[in-house]
Protein backbone atom coordinates (compact mmCIF):
# COMPACT_ATOMS: atom_id res chain seq x y z
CA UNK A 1 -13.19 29.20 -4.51
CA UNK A 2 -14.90 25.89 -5.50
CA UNK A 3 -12.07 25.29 -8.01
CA UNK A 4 -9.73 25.28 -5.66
CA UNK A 5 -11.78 23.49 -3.16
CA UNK A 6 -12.37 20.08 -5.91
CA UNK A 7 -8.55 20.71 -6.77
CA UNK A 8 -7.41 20.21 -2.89
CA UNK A 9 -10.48 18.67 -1.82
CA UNK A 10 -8.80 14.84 -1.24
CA UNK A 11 -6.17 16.62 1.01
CA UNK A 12 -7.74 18.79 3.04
CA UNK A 13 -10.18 15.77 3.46
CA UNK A 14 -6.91 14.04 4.69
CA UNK A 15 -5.85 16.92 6.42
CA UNK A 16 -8.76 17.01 8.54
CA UNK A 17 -8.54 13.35 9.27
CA UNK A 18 -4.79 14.25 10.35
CA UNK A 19 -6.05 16.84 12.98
CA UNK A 20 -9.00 15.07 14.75
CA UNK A 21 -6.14 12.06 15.04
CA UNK A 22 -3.83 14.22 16.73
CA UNK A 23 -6.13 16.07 18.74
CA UNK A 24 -7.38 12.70 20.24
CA UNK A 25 -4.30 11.64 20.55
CA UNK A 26 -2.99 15.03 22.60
CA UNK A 27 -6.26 14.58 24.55
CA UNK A 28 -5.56 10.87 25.60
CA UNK A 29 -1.65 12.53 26.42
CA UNK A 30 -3.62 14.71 29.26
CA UNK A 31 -5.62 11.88 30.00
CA UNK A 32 -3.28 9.62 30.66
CA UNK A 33 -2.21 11.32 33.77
CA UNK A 34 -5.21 10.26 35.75
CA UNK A 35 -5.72 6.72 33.59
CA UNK A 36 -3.23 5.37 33.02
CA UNK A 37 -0.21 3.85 30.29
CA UNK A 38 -2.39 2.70 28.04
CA UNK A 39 -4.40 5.78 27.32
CA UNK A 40 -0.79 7.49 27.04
CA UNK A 41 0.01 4.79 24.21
CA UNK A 42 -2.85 5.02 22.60
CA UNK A 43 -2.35 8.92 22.39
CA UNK A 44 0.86 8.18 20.81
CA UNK A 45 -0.58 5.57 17.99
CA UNK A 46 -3.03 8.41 17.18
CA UNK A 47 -0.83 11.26 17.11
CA UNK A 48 1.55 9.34 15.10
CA UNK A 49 -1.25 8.36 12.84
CA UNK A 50 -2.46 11.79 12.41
CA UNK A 51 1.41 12.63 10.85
CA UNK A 52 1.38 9.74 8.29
CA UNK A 53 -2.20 10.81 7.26
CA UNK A 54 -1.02 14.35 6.83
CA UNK A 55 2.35 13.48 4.81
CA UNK A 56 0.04 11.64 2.25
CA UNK A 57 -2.09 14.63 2.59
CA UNK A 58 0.84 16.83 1.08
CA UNK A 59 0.46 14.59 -2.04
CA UNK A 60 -3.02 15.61 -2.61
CA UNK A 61 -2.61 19.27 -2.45
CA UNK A 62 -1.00 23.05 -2.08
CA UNK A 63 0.91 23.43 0.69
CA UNK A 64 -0.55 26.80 0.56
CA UNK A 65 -3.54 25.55 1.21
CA UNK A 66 -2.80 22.24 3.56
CA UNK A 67 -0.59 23.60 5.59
CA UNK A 68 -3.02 26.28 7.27
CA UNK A 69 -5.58 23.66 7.91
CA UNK A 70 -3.30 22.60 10.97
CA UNK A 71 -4.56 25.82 12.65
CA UNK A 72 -8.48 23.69 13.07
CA UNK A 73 -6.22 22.10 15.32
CA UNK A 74 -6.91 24.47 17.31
CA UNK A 75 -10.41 24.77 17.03
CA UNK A 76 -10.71 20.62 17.84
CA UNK A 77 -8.70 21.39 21.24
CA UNK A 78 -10.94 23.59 22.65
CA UNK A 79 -13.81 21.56 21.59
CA UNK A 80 -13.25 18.64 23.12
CA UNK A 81 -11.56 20.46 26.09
CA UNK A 82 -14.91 21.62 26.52
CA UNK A 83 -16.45 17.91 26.65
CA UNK A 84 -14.58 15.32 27.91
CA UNK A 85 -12.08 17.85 30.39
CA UNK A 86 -14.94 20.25 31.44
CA UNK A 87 -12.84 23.55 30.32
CA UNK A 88 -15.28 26.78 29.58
CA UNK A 89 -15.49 28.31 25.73
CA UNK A 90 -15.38 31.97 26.60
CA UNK A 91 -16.35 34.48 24.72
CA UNK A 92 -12.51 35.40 23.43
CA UNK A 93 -12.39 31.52 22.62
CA UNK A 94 -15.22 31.67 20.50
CA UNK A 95 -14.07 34.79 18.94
CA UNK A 96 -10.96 33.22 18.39
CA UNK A 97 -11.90 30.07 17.13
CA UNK A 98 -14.98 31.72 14.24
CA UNK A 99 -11.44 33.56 12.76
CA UNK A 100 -9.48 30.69 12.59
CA UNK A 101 -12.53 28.94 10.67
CA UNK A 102 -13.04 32.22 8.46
CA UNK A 103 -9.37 32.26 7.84
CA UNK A 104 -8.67 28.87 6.93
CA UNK A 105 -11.87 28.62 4.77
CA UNK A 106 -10.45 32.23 2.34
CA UNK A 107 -6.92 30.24 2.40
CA UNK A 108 -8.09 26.85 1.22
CA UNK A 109 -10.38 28.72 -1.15
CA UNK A 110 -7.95 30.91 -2.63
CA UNK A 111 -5.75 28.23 -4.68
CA UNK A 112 -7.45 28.75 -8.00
């Protein structure tokens, strides 16, 4: 598991970059209903940010593993749906969210 982690570790470093860009970026998209064009815009620079960082990401890994680390996107919505839109973590979400952090960590650990 730690092998594979310092063999993908600059990508799913860049990975993770990629999908707190996007995720502020599809936050500032809802946002931008109640503030405005420029939040909208800015939403846009992110989330197109968040796609270059994660196509130099794919030079710095497995797909194998990269490619599942998408699904913390996930896990970064509901976050900050929870603070900056005021939306409850239930239970299910929770749930939901620890298996999509248990399954991503066996997948990027399993690239030996």
């Amino acid at each position: 598991m730690l092998e594979s982690l310092r063999k993908n570790k600059k990508g799913l470093l860049l990975m993770l970059i990629s999908s707190i860009c996007v995720c502020v970026g599809q936050l500032l998209w809802k946002l931008s209903s109640e503030k405005g064009l420029m939040f909208l815009i800015l939403g846009f620079g992110l989330y197109g940010i968040g796609a270059l960082v994660m196509i130099v990401a794919y030079k710095f890994g497995s797909l194998s593993v990269l490619q599942p680390m998408l699904s913390l996107n996930y896990v970064l919505s509901i976050i900050l749906a929870d603070i900056f839109l005021k939306e409850s973590i239930t239970l299910i979400k929770a749930i939901g969210v620890l298996i999509i952090i248990v399954g991503v960590i066996l997948i990027g650990g399993g690239d030996a």
